[in-house]
Protein backbone atom coordinates (compact mmCIF):
# COMPACT_ATOMS: atom_id res chain seq x y z
CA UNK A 1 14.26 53.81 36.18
CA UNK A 2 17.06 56.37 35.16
CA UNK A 3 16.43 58.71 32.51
CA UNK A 4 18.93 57.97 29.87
CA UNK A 5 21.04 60.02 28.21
CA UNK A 6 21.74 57.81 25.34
CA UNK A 7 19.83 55.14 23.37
CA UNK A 8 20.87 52.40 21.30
CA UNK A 9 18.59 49.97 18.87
CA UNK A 10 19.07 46.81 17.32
CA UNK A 11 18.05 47.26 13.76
CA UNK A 12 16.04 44.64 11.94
CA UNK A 13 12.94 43.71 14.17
CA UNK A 14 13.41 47.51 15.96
CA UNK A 15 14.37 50.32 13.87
CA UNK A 16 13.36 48.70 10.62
CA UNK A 17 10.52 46.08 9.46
CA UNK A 18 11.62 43.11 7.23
CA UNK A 19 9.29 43.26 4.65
CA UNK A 20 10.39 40.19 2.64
CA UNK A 21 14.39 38.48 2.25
CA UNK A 22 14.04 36.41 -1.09
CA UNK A 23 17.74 34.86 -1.38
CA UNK A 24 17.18 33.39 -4.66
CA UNK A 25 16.56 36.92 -6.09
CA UNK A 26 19.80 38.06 -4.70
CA UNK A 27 21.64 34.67 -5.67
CA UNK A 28 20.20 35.11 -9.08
CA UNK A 29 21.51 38.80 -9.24
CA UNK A 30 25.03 37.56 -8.66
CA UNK A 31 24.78 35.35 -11.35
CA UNK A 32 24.71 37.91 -13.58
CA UNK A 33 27.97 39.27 -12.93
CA UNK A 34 29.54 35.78 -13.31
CA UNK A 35 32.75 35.95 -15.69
CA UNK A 36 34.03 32.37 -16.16
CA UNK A 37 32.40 29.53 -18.46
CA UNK A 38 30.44 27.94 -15.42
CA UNK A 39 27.28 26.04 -15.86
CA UNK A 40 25.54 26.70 -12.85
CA UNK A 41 21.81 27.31 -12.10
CA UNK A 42 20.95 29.91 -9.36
CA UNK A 43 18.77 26.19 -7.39
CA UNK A 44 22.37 25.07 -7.42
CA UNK A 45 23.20 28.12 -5.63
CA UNK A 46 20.74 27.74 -3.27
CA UNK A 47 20.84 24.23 -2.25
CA UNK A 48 24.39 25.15 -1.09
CA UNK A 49 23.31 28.02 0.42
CA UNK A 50 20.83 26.09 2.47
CA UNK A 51 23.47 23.26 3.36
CA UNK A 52 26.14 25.59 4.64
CA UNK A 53 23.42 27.34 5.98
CA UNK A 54 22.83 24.80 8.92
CA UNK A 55 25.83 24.41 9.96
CA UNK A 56 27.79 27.29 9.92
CA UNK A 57 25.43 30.16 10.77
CA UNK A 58 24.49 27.25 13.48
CA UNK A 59 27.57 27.15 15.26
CA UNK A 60 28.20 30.92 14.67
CA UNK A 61 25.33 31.85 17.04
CA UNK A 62 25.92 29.48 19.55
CA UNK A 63 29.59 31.14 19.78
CA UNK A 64 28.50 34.68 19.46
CA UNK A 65 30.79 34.63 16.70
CA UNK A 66 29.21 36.42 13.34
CA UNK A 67 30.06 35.38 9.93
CA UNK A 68 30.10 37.73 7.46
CA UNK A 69 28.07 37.36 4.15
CA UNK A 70 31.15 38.36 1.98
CA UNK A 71 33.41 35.61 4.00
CA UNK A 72 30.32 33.01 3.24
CA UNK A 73 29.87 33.89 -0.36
CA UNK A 74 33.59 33.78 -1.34
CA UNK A 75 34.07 30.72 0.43
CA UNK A 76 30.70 28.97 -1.44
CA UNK A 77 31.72 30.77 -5.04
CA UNK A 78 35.19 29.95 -4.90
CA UNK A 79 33.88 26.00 -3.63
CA UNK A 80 32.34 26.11 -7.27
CA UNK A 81 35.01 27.80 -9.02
CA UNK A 82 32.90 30.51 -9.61
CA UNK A 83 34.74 34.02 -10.74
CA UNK A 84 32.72 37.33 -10.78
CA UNK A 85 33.33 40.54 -12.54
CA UNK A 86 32.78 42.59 -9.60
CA UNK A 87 34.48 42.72 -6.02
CA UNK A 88 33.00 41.15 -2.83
CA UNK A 89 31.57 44.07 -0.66
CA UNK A 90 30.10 45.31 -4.65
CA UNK A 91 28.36 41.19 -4.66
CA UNK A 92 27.11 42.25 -1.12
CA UNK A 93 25.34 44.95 -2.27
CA UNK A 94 24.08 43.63 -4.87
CA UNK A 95 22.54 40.72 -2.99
CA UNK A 96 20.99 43.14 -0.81
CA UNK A 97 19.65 45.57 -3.38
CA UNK A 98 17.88 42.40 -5.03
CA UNK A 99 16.75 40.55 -2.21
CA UNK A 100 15.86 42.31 0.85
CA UNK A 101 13.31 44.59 1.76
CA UNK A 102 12.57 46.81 4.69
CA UNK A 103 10.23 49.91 6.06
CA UNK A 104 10.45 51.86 8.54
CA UNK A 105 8.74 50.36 12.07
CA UNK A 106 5.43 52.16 13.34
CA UNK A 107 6.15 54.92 15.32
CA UNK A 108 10.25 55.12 14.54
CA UNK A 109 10.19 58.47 13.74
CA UNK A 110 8.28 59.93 16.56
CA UNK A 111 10.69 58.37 19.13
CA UNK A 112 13.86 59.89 17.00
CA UNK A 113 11.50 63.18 17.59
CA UNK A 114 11.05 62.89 21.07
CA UNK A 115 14.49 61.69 21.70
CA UNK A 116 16.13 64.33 20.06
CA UNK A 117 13.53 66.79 21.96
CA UNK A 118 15.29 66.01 25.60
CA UNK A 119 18.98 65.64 24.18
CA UNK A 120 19.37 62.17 24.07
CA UNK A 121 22.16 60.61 21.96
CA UNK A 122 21.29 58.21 19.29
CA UNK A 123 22.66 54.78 18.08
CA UNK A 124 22.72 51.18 16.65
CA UNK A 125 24.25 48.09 17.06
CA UNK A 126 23.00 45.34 14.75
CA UNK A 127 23.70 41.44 14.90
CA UNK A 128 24.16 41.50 11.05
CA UNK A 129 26.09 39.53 8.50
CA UNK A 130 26.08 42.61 5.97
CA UNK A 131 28.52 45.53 6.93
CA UNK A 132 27.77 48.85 8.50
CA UNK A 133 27.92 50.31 5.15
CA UNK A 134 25.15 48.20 3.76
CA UNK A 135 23.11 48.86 6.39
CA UNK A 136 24.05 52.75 6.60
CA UNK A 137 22.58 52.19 2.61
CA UNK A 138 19.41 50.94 3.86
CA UNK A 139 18.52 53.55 6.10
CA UNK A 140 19.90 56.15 3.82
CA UNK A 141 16.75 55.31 1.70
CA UNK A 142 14.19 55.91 4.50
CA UNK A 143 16.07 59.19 5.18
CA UNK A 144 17.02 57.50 8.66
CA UNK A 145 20.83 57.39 8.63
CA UNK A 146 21.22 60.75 9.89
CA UNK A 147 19.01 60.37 12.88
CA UNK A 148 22.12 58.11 14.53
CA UNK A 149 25.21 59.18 15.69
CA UNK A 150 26.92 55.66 14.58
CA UNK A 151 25.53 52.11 13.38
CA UNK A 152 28.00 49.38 14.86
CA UNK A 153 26.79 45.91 12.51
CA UNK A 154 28.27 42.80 13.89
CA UNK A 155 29.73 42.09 10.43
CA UNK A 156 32.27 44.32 10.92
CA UNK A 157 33.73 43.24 14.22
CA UNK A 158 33.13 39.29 14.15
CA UNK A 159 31.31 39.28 17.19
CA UNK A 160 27.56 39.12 18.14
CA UNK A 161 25.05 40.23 20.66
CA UNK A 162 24.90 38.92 23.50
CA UNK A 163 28.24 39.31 23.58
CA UNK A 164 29.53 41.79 26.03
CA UNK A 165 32.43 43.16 23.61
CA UNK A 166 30.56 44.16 21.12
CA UNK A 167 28.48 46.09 23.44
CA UNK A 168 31.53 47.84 24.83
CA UNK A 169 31.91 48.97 21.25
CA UNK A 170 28.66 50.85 20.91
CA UNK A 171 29.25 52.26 24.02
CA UNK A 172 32.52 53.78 23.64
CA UNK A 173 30.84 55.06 20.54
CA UNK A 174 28.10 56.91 22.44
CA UNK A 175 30.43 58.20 25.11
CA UNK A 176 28.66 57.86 27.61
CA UNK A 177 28.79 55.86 31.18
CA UNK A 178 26.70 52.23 30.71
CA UNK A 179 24.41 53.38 33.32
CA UNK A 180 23.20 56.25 31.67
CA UNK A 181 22.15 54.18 27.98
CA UNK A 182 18.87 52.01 27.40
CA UNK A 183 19.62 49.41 24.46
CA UNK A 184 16.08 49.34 22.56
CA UNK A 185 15.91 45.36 20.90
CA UNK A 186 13.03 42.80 19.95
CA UNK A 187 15.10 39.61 21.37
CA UNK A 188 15.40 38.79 24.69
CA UNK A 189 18.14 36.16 24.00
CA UNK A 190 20.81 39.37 22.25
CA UNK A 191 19.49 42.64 23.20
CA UNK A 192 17.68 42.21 26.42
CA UNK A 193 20.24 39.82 28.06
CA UNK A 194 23.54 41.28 25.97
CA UNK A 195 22.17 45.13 27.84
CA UNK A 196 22.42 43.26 31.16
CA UNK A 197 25.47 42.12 30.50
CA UNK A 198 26.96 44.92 29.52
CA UNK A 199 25.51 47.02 32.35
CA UNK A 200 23.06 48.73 30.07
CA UNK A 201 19.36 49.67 30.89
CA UNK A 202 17.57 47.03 28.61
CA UNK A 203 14.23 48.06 26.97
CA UNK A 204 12.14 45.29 25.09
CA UNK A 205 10.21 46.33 22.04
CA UNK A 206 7.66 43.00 22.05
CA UNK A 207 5.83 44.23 19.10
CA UNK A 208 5.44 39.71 19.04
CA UNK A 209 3.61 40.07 22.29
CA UNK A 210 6.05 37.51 23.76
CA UNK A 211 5.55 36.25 27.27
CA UNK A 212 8.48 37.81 29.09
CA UNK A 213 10.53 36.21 32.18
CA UNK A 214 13.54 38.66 33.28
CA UNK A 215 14.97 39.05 36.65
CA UNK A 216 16.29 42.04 36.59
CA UNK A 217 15.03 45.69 35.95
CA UNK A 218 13.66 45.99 32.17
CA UNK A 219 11.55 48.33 30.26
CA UNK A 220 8.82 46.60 27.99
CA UNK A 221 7.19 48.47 25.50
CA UNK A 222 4.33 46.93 22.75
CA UNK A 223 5.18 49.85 20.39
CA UNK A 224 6.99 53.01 19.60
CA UNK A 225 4.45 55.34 20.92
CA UNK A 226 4.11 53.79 24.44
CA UNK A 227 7.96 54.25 24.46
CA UNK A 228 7.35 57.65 23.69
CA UNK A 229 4.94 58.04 26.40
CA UNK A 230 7.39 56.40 29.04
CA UNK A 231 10.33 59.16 27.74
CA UNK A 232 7.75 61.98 27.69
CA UNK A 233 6.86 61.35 31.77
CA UNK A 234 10.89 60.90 32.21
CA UNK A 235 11.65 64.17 31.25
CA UNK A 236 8.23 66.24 32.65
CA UNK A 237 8.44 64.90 36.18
């Protein structure tokens, strides 16, 4: 196992904990900054949500193709004839603001410590529908953005892990040589297979104490301070 001389996490599930995602809060936030005559009910909202829901987001992941939640929200509101009195990355914020909620993971910090301890560059690529900016927002608030060099979401690119091009993104990002970065993830399916892929050293956070079947080389890790432990003997050999 090389030491690396970059790392990069997936976000939700790694970096940060999803506390709760309440869509009807955020669908009911939009509705406020409706400016046509409508008569719509945020359950209407919803039950659309939910029936474009299974399809498209369906066929999306099976493509590694990512739909963004402005491009899904303008093509639903504009379905209904709905008008708003604010812009579409503005509605995206809102939505977020209103309807998710996150915290930092256990032991985040102290691997950003020990990381930044032996040198080793920093990053994130996220399979999102909300753009980098959103995101950059969210870890702005746990006084996390600055700990990353860059944050690559899907959103902003169209394609998503396991994809190898979007990997190839990140790391031209990093700068660094595959060989020498370790992608951090929670899914086996995008970050653990996508790392492979991509010729990245794949390390699986299985804080769901998954049963694991990989055939090549992989670091597994049941939380943030084993990782740590695993860096700290890296760099002290």
């Amino acid at each position: 196992m090389r030491r690396p001389s970059g790392v990069i996490f997936d976000l939700g599930g790694t970096v940060l904990h999803l506390e709760s995602a309440i869509a009807v809060d955020g669908n009911r936030k939009l509705l406020e900054f409706v400016d046509n005559d409508a008569d719509i009910a945020v359950d209407d909202i919803q039950s659309m949500v939910e029936e474009m829901s299974n399809s498209t987001f369906k066929i999306a992941d099976e493509s590694a193709v990512q739909v963004r939640i402005q491009d899904f929200y303008r093509l639903m509101f504009e379905t209904l004839g709905l008008s708003f009195s604010i812009d579409y990355p503005e509605m995206e914020r809102q939505f977020w603001n209103a309807a998710m909620k996150y915290s930092p993971n256990d032991g985040i910090y102290d691997v950003l410590d020990t990381l930044d301890k032996f040198g080793i560059r920093t990053g994130i690529l996220s399979n999102s529908g909300f753009s980098g900016d959103v995101l950059l927002e969210e870890l702005e608030k746990h006084n996390l953005s600055h700990r990353f060099s860059f944050l690559v979401s899907t959103a902003d690119y169209g394609i998503r892990k396991p994809s190898k091009y979007i990997f190839d993104v990140a790391v031209k990002k990093m700068g660094l040589e595959p060989e020498n970065i370790w992608f951090a993830g929670d899914k086996i399916e995008y970050d653990v297979q996508g790392a492979i892929n991509a010729g990245l050293f794949p390390v699986f956070y299985n804080w769901r104490n998954e049963t694991v079947h990989v055939d090549r080389e992989f670091l597994e890790v049941k939380d943030w301070y084993e990782f740590c432990d695993k860096i700290g003997l890296l760099y002290t050999v």
